[in-house]
N, C-alpha and C. Protein backbone atom coordinates (compact mmCIF):
# COMPACT_ATOMS: atom_id res chain seq x y z
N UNK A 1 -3.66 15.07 14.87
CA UNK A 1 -3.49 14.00 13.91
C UNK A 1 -3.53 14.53 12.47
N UNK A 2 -4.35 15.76 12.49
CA UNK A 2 -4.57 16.12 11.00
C UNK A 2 -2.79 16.89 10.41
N UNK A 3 -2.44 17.34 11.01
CA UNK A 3 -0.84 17.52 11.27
C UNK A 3 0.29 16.53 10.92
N UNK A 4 0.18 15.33 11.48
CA UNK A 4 0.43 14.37 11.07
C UNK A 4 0.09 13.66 9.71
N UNK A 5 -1.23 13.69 9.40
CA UNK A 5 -1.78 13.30 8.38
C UNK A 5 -0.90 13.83 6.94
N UNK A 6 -0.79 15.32 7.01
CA UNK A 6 -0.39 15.88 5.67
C UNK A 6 0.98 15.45 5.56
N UNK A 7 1.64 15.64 6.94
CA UNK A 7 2.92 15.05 6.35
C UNK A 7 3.27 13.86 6.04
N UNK A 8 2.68 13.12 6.91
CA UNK A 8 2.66 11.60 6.06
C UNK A 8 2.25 11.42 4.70
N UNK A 9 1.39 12.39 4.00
CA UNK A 9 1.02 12.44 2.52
C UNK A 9 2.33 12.95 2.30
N UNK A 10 2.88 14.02 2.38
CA UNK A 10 4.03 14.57 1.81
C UNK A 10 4.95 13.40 1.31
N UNK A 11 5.15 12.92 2.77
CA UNK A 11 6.21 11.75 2.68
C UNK A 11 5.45 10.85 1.05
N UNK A 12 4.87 10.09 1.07
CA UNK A 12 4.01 9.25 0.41
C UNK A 12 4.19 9.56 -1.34
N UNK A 13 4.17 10.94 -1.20
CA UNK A 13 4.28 11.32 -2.82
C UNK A 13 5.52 11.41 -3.08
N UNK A 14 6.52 11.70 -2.19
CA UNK A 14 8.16 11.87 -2.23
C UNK A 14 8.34 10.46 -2.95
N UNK A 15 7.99 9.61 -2.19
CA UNK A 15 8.40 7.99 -2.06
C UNK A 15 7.83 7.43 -3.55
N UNK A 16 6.70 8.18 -4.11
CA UNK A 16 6.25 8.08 -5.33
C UNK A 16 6.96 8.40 -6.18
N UNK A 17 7.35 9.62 -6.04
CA UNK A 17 8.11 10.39 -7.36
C UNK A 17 9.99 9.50 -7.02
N UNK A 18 10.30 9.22 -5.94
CA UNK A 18 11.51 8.69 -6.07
C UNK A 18 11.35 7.49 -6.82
N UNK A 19 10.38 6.58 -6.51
CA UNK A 19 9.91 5.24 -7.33
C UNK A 19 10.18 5.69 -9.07
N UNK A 20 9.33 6.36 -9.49
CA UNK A 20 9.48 7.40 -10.90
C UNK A 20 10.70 7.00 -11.22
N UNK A 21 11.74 7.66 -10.38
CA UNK A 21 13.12 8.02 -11.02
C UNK A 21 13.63 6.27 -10.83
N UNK A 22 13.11 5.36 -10.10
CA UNK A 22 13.71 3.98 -10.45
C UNK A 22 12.97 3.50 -11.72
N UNK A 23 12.06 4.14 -12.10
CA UNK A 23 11.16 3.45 -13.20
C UNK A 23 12.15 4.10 -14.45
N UNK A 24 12.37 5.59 -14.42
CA UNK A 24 12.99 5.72 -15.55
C UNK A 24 14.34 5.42 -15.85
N UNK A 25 15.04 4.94 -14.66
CA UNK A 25 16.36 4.45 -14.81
C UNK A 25 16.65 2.72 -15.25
N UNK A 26 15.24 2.47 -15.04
CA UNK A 26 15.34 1.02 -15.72
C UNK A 26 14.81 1.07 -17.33
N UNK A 27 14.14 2.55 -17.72
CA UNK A 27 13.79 2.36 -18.84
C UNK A 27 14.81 3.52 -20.06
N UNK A 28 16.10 3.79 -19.32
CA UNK A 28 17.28 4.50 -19.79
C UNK A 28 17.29 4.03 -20.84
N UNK A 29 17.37 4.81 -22.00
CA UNK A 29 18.43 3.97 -23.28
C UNK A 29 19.58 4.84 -23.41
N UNK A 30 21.14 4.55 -23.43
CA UNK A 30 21.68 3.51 -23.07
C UNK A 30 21.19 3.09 -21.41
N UNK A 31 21.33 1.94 -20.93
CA UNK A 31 21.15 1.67 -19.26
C UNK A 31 22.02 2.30 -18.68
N UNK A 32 22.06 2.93 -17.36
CA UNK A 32 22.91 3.58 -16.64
C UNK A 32 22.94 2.73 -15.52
N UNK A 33 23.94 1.66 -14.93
CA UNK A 33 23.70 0.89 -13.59
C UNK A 33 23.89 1.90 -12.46
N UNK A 34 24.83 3.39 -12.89
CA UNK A 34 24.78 3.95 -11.42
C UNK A 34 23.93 4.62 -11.46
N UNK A 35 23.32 5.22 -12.38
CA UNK A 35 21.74 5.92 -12.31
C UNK A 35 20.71 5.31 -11.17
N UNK A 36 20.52 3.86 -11.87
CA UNK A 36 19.48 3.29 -11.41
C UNK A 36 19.89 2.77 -9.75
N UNK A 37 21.43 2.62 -9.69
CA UNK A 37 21.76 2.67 -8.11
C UNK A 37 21.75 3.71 -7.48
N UNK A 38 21.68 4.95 -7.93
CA UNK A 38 20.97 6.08 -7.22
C UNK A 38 19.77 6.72 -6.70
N UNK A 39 18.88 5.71 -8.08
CA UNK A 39 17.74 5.59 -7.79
C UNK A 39 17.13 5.08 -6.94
N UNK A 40 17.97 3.97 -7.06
CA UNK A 40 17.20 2.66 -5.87
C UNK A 40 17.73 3.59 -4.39
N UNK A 41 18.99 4.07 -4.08
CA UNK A 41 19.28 4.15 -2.98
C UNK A 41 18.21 5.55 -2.19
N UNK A 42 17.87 6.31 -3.07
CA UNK A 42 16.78 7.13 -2.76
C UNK A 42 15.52 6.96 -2.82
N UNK A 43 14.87 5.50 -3.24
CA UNK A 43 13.95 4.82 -2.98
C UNK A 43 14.05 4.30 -1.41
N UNK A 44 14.92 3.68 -1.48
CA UNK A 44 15.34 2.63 0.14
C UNK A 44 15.40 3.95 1.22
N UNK A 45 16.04 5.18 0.97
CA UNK A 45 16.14 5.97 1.92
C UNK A 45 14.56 6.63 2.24
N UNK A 46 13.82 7.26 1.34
CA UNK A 46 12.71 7.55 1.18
C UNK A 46 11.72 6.45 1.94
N UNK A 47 11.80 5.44 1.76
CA UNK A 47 11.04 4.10 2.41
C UNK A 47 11.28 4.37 3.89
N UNK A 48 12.80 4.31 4.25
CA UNK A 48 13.19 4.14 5.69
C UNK A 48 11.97 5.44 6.71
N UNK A 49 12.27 6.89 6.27
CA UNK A 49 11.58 8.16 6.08
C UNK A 49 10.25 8.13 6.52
N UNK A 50 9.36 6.82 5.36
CA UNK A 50 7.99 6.88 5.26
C UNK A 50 7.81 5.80 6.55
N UNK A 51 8.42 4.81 6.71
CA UNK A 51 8.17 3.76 8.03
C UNK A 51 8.11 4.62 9.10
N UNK A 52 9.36 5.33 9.28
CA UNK A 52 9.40 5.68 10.41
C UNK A 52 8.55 6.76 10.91
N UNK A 53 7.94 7.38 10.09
CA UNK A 53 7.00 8.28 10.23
C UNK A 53 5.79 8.41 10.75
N UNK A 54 5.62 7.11 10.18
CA UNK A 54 4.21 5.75 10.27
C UNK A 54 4.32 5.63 11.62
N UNK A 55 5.31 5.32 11.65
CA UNK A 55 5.59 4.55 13.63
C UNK A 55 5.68 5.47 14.83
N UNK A 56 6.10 6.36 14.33
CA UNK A 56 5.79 7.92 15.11
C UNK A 56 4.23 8.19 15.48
N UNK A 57 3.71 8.26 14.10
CA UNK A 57 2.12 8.46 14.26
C UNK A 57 1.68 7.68 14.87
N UNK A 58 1.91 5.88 14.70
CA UNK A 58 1.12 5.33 15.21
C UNK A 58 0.83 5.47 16.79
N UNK A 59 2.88 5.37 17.16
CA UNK A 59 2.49 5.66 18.59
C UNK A 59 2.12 6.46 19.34
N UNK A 60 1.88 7.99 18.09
CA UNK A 60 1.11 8.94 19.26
C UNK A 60 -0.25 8.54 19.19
N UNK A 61 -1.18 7.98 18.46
CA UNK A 61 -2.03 7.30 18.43
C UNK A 61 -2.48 6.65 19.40
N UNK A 62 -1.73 5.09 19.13
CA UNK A 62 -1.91 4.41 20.05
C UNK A 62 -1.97 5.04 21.64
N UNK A 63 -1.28 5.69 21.53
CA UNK A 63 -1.09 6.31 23.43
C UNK A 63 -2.20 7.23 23.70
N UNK A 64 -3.12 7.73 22.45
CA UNK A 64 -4.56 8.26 22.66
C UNK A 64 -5.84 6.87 23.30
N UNK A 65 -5.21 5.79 22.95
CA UNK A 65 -6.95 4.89 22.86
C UNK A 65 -6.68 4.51 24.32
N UNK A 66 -8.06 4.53 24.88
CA UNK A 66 -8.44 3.78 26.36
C UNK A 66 -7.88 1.87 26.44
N UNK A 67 -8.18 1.61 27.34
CA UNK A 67 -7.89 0.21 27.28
C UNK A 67 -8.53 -0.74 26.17
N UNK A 68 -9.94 -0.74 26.32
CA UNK A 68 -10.80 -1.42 25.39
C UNK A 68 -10.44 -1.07 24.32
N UNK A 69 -10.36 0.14 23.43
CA UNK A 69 -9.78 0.85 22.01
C UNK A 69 -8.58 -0.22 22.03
N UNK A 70 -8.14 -0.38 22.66
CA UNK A 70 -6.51 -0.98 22.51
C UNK A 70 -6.44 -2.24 22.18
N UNK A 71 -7.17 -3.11 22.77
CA UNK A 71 -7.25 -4.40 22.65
C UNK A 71 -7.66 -4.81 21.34
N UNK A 72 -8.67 -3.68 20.94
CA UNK A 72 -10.14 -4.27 19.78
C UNK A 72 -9.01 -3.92 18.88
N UNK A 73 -8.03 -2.85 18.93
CA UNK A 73 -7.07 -2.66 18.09
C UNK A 73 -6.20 -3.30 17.68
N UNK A 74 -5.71 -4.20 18.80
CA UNK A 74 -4.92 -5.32 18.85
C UNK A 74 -5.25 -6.83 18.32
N UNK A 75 -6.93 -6.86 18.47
CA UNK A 75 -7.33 -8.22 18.27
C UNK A 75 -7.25 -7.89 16.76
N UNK A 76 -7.91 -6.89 16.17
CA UNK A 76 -7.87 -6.61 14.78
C UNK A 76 -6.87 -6.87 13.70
N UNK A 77 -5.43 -6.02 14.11
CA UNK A 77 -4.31 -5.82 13.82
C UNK A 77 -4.11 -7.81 13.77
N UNK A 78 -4.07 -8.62 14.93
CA UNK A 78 -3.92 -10.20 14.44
C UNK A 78 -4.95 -10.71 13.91
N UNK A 79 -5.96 -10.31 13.59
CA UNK A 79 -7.01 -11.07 12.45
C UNK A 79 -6.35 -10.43 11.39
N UNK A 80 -5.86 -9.58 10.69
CA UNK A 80 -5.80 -9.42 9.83
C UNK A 80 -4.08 -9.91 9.66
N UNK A 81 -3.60 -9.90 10.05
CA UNK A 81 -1.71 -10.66 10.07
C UNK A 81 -2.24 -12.02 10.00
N UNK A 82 -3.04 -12.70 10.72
CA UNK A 82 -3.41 -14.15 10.67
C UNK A 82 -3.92 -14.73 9.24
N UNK A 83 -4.68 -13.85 9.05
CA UNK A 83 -5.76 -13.65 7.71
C UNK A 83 -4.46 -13.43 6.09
N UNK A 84 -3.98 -13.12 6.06
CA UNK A 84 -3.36 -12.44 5.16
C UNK A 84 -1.78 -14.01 4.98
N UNK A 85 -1.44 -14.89 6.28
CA UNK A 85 -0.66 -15.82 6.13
C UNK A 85 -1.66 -17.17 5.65
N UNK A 86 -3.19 -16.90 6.03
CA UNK A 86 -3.93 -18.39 5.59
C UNK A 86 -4.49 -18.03 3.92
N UNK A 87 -3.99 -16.63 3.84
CA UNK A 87 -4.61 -16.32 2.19
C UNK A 87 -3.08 -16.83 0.69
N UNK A 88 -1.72 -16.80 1.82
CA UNK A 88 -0.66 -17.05 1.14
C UNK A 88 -0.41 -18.73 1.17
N UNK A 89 -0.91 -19.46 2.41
CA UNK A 89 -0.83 -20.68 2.41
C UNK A 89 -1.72 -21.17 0.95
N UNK A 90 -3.32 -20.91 0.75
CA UNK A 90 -3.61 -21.15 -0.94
C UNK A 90 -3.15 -21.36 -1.38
């Protein structure tokens, strides 16, 4: 997992510093619209990158926990999805 771990940081700061380059393409003087559509599109690609990475890990993860680990994981994972739609209803 610790293997996993760094590169998922890797990913994480990529996705940072691509963000950067959408920040400075909105703060261009003159504006550049294909700048900042280059930007964005290496934001969105970088994103796709960092999900899927996530989902990799998780499922080697997940395929580590016993039954019980799994569930408490599961009940968790919907208290907090449940929790987070009665905090947007407010």
């Amino acid at each position: 997992m610790r293997a996993h771990r760094k590169l998922f940081r890797g990913h994480r700061r990529e996705l940072r510093e691509t963000a950067k380059l959408v920040a400075d393409a909105l703060e261009a003087e003159p504006f550049d619209q294909a700048a900042l559509d280059a930007a964005l599109q290496a934001f969105r690609g970088q994103s796709v990158v960092l999900i899927d990475e996530g989902g990799r890990i998780g499922a080697s993860f997940f395929a580590m926990l016993n039954d019980e680990e799994r569930k408490q994981l599961g009940k968790r994972i919907r208290q907090r999805a449940e929790g987070r739609r009665k905090k947007k209803k407010k």
